[in-house]
Protein backbone atom coordinates (compact mmCIF):
# COMPACT_ATOMS: atom_id res chain seq x y z
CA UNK A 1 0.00 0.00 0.00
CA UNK A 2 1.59 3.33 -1.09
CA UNK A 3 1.31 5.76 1.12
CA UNK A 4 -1.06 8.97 -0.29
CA UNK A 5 -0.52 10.62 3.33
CA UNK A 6 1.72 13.24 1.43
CA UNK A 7 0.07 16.84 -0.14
CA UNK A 8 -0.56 16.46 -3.66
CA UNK A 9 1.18 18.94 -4.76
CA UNK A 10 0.68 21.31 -8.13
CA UNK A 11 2.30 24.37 -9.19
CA UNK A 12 -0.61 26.76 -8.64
CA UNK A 13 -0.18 25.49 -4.81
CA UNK A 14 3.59 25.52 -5.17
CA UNK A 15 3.53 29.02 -5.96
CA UNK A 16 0.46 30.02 -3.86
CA UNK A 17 2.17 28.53 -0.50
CA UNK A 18 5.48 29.42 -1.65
CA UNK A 19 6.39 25.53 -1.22
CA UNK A 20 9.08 23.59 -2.17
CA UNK A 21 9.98 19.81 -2.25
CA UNK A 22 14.03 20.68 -2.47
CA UNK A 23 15.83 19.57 0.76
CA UNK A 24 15.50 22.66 3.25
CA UNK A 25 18.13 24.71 3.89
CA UNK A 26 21.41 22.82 5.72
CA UNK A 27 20.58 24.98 9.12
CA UNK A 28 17.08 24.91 8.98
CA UNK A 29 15.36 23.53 11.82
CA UNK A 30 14.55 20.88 9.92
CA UNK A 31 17.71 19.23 10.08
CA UNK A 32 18.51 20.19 13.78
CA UNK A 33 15.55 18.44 14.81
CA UNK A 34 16.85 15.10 12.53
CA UNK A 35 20.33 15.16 13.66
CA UNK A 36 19.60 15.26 17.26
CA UNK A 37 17.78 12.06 16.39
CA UNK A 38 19.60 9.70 14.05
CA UNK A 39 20.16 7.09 17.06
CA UNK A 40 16.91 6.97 17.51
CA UNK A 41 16.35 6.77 13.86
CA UNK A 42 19.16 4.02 13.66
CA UNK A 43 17.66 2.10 16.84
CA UNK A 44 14.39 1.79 14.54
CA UNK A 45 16.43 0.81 11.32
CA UNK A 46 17.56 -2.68 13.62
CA UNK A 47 14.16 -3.14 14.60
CA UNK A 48 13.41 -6.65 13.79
CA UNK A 49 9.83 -5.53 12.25
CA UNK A 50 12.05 -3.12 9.81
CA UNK A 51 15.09 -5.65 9.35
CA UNK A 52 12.79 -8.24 8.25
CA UNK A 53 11.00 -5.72 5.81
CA UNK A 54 13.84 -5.19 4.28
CA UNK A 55 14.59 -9.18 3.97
CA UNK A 56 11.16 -9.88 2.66
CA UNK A 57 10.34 -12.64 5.20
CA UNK A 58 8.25 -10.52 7.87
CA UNK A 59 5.05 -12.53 9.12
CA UNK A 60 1.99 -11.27 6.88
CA UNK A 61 -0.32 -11.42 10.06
CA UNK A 62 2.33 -9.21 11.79
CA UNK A 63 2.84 -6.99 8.96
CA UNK A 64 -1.26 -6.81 9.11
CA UNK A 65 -1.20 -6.50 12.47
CA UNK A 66 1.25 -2.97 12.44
CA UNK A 67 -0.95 -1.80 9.65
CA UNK A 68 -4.16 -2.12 11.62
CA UNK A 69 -2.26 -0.50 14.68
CA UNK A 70 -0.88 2.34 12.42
CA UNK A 71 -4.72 3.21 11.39
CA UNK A 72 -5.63 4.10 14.69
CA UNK A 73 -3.07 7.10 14.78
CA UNK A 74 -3.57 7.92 10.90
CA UNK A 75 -7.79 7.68 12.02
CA UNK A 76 -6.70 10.25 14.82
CA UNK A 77 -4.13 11.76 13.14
CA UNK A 78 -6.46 13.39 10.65
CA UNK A 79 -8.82 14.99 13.11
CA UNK A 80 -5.62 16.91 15.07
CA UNK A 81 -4.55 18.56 11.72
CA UNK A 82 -8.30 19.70 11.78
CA UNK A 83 -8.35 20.45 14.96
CA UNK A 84 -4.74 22.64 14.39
CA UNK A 85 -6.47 23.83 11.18
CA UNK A 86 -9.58 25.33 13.50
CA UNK A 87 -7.25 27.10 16.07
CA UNK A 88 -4.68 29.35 13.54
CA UNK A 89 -5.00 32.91 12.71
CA UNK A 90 -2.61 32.55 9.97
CA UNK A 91 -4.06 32.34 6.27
CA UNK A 92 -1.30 30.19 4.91
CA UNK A 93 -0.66 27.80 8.02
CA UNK A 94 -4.41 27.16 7.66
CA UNK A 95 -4.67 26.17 4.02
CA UNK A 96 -1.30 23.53 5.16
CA UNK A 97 -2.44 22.00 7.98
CA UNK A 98 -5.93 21.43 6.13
CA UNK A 99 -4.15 20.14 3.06
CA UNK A 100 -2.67 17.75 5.23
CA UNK A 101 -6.08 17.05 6.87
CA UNK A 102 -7.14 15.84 3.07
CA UNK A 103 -4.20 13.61 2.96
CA UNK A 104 -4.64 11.30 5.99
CA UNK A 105 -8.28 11.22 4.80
CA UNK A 106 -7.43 10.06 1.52
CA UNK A 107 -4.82 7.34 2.99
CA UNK A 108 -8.17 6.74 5.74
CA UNK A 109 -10.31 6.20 2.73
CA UNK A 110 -7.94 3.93 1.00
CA UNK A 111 -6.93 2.19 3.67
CA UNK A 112 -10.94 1.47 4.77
CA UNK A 113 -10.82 0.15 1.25
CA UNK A 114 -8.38 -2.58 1.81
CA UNK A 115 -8.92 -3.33 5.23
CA UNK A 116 -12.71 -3.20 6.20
CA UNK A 117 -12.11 -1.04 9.03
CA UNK A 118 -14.44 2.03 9.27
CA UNK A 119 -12.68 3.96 11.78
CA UNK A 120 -10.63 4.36 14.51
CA UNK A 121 -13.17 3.24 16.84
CA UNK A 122 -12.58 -0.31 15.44
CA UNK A 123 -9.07 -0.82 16.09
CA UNK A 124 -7.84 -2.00 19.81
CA UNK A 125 -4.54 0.17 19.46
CA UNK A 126 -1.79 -0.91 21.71
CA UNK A 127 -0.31 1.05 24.80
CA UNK A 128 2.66 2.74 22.74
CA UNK A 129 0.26 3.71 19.89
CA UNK A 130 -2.38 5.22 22.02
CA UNK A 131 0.12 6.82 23.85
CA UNK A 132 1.55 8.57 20.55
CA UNK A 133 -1.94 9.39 19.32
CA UNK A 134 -3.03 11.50 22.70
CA UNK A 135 0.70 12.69 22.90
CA UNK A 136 -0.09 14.39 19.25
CA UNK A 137 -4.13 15.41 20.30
CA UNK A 138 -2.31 17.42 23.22
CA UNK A 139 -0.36 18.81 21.25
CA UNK A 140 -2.88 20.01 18.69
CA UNK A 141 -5.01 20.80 21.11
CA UNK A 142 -2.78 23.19 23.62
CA UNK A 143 0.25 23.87 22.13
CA UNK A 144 0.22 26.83 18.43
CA UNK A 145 -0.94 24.80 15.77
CA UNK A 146 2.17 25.24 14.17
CA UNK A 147 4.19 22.30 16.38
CA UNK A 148 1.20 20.09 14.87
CA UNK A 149 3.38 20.25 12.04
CA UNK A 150 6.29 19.83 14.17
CA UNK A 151 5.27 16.55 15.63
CA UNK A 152 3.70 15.14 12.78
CA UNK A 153 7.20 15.58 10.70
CA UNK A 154 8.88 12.29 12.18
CA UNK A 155 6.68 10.58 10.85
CA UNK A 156 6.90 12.03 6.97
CA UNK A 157 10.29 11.61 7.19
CA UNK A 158 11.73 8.87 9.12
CA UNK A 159 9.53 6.00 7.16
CA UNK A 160 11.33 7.87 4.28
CA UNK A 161 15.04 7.11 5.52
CA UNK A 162 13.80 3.73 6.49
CA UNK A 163 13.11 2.82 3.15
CA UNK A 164 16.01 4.60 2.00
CA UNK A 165 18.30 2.45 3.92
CA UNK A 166 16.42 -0.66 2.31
CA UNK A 167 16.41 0.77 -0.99
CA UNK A 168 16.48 -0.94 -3.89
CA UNK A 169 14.28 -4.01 -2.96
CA UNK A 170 14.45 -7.24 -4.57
CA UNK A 171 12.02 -7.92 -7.22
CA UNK A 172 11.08 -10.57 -4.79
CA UNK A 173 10.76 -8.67 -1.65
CA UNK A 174 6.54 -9.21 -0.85
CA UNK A 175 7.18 -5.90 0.91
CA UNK A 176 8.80 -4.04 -2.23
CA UNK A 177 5.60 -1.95 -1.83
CA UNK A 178 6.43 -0.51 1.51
CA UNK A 179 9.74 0.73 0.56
CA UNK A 180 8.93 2.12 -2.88
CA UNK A 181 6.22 3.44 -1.32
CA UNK A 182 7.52 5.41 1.63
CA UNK A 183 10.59 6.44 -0.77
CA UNK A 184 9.80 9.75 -1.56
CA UNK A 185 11.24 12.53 0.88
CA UNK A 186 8.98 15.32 -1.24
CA UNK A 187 6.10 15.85 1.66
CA UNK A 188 8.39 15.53 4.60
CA UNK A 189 10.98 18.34 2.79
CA UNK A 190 7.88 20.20 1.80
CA UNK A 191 6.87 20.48 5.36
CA UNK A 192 10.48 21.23 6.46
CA UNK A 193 10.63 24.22 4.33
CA UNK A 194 7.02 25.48 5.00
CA UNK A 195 7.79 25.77 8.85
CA UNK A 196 11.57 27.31 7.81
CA UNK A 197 9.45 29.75 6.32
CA UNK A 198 6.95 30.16 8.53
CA UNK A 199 10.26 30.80 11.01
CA UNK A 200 11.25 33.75 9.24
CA UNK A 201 8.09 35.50 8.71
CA UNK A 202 7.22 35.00 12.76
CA UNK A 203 10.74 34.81 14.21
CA UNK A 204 9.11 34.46 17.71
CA UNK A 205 7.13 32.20 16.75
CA UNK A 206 9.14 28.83 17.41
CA UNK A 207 10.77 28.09 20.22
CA UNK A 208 13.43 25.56 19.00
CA UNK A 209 14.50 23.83 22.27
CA UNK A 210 10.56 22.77 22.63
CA UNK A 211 10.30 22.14 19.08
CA UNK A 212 13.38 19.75 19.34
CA UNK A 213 11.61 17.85 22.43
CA UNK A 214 8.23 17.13 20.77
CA UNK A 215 10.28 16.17 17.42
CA UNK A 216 12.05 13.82 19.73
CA UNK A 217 9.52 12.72 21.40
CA UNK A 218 7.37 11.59 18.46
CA UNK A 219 10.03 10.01 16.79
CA UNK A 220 10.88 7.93 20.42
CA UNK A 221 7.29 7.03 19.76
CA UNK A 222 7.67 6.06 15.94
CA UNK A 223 10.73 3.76 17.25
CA UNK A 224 8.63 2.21 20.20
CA UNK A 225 6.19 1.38 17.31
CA UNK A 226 8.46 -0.58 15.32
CA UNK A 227 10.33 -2.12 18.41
CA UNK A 228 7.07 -3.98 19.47
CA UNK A 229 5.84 -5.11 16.09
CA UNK A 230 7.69 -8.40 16.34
């Protein structure tokens, strides 16, 4: 299943957003909040769940199993970028955050599709999963909408460098889908530059050491995840 999660992107909303898919700037927060978690990035690479997608001889009930798991935050997911989306002043953080609204519910849709599951109400999530999906309500909920994005970014982008550290898969690989379809860095890098911009037209607006927690935090979360798969 490819993952549609990302903003469809055109030029009319390239230009309207002023967004990019290049890699942001090399001392944009961006990549501060990444560096100061590659271990934790590495620690999910040698999960066994991850190792054994990239060998092509994970479990299919397991690799059901995460999938159902994972729609219970993508479910929840959706409503906190509307809920962000309902809280902002700002015109252009607004039309984001409800772009990426549109994406989860297109992956929801799809995903209802292929796995007969309505909602999130139908999913028994497990402790680390609930525990990431309130983490990110809070923080939609109380904190400026903007660290929605914030949170929400390890996600984008670490499944990216997972499957880039798998990439190419073997023609064989039953999970070839997984990594060619996570294998696109365009929506994380758009939202990387959309909240570098947003940084310089509200220079108060971010304060990085908080920023680099809840980055941190969710992607602790996105590593528990994988860790307890298998």
């Amino acid at each position: 299943m490819k993952n549609p999660r990302r903003i469809a992107l055109t030029s009319s909303l390239i230009d309207e957003l002023n967004l990019s898919t290049k890699k942001p700037p090399k001392d944009s927060l961006f990549w501060q909040m990444w560096e100061d978690c590659t271990e934790i990035a590495k620690q999910a690479l040698a999960t066994k769940y991850v190792q054994a997608i990239g060998a092509g001889d994970l479990k299919p009930v397991t690799y059901g199993a995460f999938n159902v798991v994972d729609a219970y935050y993508c479910f929840n997911g959706a409503q906190d970028y509307l809920l962000a989306e309902s809280r902002t002043e700002d015109h252009l953080l607004r039309q984001f955050l409800l772009l990426k609204y549109q994406g989860y519910q297109r992956y929801n849709s799809e995903f209802t599709k292929i796995w007969h599951i309505r909602n999130a109400e139908g999913v028994i999530p497990d402790d680390v999963c609930k525990e990431y999906s309130q983490y990110e309500s809070r923080i939609a909920s109380h904190e400026e909408p903007i660290y929605s994005l914030i949170v929400m970014l390890p996600c984008e982008y670490l499944w990216y460098w997972l499957s880039d550290q798998l990439f190419p898969p073997a023609k064989s690989n039953l999970y070839s889908s997984w990594i060619t379809g996570n294998h696109d860095p365009n929506g994380a890098y758009a939202m990387g530059n959309f909240i570098h911009e947003y940084q310089k037209k509200h220079p108060s607006s971010i304060d990085v050491a908080k920023a680099k927690q809840i980055y941190k935090q969710a992607t602790t979360y996105e590593y528990k995840n994988f860790a307890q798969a298998v």
